[in-house]
N, C-alpha and C. Protein backbone atom coordinates (compact mmCIF):
# COMPACT_ATOMS: atom_id res chain seq x y z
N UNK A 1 -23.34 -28.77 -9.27
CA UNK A 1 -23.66 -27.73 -8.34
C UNK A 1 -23.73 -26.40 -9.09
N UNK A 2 -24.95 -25.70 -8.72
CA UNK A 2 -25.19 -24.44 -9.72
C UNK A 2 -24.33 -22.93 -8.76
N UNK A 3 -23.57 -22.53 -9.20
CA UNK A 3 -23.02 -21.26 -8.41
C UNK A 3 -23.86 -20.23 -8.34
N UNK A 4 -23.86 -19.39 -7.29
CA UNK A 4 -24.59 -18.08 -7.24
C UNK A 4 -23.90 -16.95 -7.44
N UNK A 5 -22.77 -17.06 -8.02
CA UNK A 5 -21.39 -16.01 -8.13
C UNK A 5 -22.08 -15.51 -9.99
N UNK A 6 -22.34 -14.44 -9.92
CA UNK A 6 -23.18 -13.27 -10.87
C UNK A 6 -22.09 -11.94 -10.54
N UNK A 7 -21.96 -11.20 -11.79
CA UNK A 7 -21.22 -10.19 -11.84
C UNK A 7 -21.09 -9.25 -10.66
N UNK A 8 -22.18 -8.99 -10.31
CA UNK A 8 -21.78 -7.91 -8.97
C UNK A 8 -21.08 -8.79 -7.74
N UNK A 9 -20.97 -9.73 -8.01
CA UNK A 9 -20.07 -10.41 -6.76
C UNK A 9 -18.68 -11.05 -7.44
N UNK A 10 -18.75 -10.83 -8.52
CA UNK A 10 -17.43 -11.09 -9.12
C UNK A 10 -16.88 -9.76 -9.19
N UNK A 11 -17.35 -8.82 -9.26
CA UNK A 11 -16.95 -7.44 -9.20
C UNK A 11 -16.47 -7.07 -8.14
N UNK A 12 -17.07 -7.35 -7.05
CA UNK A 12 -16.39 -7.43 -5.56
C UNK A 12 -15.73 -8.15 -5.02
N UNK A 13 -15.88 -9.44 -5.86
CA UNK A 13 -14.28 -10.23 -5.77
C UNK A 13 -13.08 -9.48 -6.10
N UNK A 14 -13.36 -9.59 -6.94
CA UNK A 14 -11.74 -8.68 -7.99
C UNK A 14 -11.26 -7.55 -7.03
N UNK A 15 -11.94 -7.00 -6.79
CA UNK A 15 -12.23 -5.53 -6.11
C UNK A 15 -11.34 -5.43 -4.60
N UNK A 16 -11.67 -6.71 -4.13
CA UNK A 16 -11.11 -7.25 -2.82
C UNK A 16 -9.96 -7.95 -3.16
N UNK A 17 -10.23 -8.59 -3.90
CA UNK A 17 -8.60 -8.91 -4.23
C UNK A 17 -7.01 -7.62 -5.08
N UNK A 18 -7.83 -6.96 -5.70
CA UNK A 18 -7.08 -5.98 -5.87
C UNK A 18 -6.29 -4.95 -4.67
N UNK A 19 -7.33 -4.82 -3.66
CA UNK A 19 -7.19 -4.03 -2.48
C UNK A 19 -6.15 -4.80 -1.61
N UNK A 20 -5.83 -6.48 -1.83
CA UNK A 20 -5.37 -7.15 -0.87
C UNK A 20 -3.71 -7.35 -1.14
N UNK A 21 -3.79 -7.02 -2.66
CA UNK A 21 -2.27 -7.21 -3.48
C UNK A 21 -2.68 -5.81 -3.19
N UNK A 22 -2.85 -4.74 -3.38
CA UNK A 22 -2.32 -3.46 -3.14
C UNK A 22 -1.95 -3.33 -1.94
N UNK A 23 -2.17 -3.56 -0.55
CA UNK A 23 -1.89 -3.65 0.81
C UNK A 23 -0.32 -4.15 0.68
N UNK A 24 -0.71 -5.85 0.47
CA UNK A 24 1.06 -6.91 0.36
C UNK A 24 1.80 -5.46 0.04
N UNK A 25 1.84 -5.05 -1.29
CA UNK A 25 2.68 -4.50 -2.01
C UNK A 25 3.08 -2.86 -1.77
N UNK A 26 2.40 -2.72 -1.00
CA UNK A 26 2.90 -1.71 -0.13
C UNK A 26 3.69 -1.83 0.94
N UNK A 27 3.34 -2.97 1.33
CA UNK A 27 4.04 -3.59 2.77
C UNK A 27 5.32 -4.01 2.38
N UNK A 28 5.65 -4.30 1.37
CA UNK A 28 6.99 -4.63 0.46
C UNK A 28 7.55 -3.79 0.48
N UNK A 29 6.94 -2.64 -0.15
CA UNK A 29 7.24 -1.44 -1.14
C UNK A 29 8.10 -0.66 0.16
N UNK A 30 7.50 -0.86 1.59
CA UNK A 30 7.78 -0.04 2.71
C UNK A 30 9.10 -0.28 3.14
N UNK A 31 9.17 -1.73 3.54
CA UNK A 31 9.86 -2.53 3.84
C UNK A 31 11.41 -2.01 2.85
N UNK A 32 11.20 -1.95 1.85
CA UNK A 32 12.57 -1.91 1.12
C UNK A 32 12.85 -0.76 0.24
N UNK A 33 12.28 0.15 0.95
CA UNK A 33 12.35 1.33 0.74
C UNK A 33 13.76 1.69 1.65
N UNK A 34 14.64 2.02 0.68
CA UNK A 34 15.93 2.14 1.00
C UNK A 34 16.44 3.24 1.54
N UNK A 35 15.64 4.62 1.66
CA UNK A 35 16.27 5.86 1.99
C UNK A 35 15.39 6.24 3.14
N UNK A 36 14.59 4.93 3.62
CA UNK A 36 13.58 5.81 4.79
C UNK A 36 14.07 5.03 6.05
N UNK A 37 14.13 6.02 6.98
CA UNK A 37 14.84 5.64 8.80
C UNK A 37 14.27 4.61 9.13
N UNK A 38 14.01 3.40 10.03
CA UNK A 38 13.39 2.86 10.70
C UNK A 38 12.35 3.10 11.31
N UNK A 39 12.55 4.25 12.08
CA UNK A 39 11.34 5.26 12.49
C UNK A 39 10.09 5.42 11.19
N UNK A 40 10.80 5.56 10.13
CA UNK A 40 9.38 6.50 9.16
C UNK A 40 9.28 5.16 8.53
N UNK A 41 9.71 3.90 8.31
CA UNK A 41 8.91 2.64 8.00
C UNK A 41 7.93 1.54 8.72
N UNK A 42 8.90 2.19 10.14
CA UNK A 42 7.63 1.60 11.62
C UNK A 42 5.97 2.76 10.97
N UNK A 43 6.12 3.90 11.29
CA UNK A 43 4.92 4.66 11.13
C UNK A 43 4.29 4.52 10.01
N UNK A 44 4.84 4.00 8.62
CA UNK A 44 4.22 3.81 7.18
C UNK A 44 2.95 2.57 7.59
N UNK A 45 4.21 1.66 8.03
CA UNK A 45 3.30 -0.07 8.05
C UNK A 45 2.12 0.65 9.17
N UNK A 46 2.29 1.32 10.41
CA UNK A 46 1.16 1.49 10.71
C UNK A 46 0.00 2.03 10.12
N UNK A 47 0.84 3.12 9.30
CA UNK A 47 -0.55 3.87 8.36
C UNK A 47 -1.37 2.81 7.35
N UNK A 48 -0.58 2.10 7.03
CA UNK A 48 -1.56 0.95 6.27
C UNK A 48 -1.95 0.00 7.01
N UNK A 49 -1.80 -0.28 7.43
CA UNK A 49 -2.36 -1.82 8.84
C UNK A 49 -3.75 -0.73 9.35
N UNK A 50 -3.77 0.39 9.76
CA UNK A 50 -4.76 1.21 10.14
C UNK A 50 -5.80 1.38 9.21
N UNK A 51 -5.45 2.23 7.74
CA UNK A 51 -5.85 2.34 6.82
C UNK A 51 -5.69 1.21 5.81
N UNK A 52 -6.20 -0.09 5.82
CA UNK A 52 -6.10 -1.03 4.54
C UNK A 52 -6.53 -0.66 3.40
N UNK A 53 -6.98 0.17 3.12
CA UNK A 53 -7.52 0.61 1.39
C UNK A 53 -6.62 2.43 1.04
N UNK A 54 -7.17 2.60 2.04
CA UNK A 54 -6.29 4.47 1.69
C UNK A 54 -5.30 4.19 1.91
N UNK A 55 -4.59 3.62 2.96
CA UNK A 55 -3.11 3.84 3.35
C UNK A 55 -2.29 3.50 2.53
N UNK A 56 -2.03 2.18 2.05
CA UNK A 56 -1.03 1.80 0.69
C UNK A 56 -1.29 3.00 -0.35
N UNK A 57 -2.68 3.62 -0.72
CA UNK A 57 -2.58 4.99 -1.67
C UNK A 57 -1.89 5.84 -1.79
N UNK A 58 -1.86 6.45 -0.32
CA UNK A 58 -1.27 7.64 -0.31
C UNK A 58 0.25 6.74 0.29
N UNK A 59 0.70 5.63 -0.01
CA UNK A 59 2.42 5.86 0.16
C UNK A 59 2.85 5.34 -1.21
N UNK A 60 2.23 4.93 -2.04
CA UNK A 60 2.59 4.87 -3.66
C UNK A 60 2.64 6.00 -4.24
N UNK A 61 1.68 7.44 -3.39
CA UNK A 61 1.32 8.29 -3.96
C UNK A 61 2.38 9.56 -3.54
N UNK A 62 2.40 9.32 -1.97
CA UNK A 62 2.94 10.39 -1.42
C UNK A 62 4.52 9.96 -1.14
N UNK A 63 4.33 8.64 -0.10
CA UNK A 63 5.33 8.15 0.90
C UNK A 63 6.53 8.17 0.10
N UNK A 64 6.37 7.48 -1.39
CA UNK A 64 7.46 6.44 -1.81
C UNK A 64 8.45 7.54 -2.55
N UNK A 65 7.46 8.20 -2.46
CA UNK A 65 8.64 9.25 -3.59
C UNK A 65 9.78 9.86 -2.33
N UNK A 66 9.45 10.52 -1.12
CA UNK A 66 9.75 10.72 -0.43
C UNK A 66 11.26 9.78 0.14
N UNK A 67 10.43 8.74 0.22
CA UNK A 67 11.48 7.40 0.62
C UNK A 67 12.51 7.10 0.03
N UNK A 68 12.51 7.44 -1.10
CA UNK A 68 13.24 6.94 -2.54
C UNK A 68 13.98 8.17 -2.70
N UNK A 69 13.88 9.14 -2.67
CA UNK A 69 14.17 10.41 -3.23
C UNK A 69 15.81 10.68 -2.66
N UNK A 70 16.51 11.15 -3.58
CA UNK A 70 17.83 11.26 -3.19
C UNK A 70 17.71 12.24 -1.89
N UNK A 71 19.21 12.72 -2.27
CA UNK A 71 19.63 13.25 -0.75
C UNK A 71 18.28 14.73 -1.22
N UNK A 72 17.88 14.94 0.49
CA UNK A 72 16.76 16.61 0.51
C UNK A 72 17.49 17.46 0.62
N UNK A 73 16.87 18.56 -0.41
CA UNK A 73 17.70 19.48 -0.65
C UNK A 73 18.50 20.82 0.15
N UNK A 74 19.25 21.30 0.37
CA UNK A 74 20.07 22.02 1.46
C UNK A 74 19.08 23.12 1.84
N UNK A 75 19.05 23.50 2.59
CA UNK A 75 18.25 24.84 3.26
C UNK A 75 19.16 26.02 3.23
């Protein structure tokens, strides 16, 4: 059997599969994110379930530091 799978569709394989382990691994990343309320990990998973390609971005980018980040600083 001769395949029709040629670089630009292997390119968009990868591509889709990259996007799909970046999603999981945000959904992890959310999940056990140790310094964030219940509240702000309910609203994360929504931002990515909403957003499947941007949303895991901006919480590797923005969220996690946030999440992770020791105690905020006194006012």
């Amino acid at each position: 059997m001769v395949s029709n799978l040629n670089g630009g569709h292997a390119l968009i394989l990868l591509l889709g599969l990259a996007a799909f382990i970046l999603f999981i691994a945000a959904l992890v990343s959310i999940i056990k994110a140790a310094r964030a309320s219940t509240a702000e990990k309910v609203i994360w998973v929504l931002v990515v379930l909403i957003l499947p390609l941007l949303g895991p971005i901006v919480w590797f980018v923005v969220g996690k530091r946030f999440a992770t980040a020791g105690d905020p600083p006194a006012v």
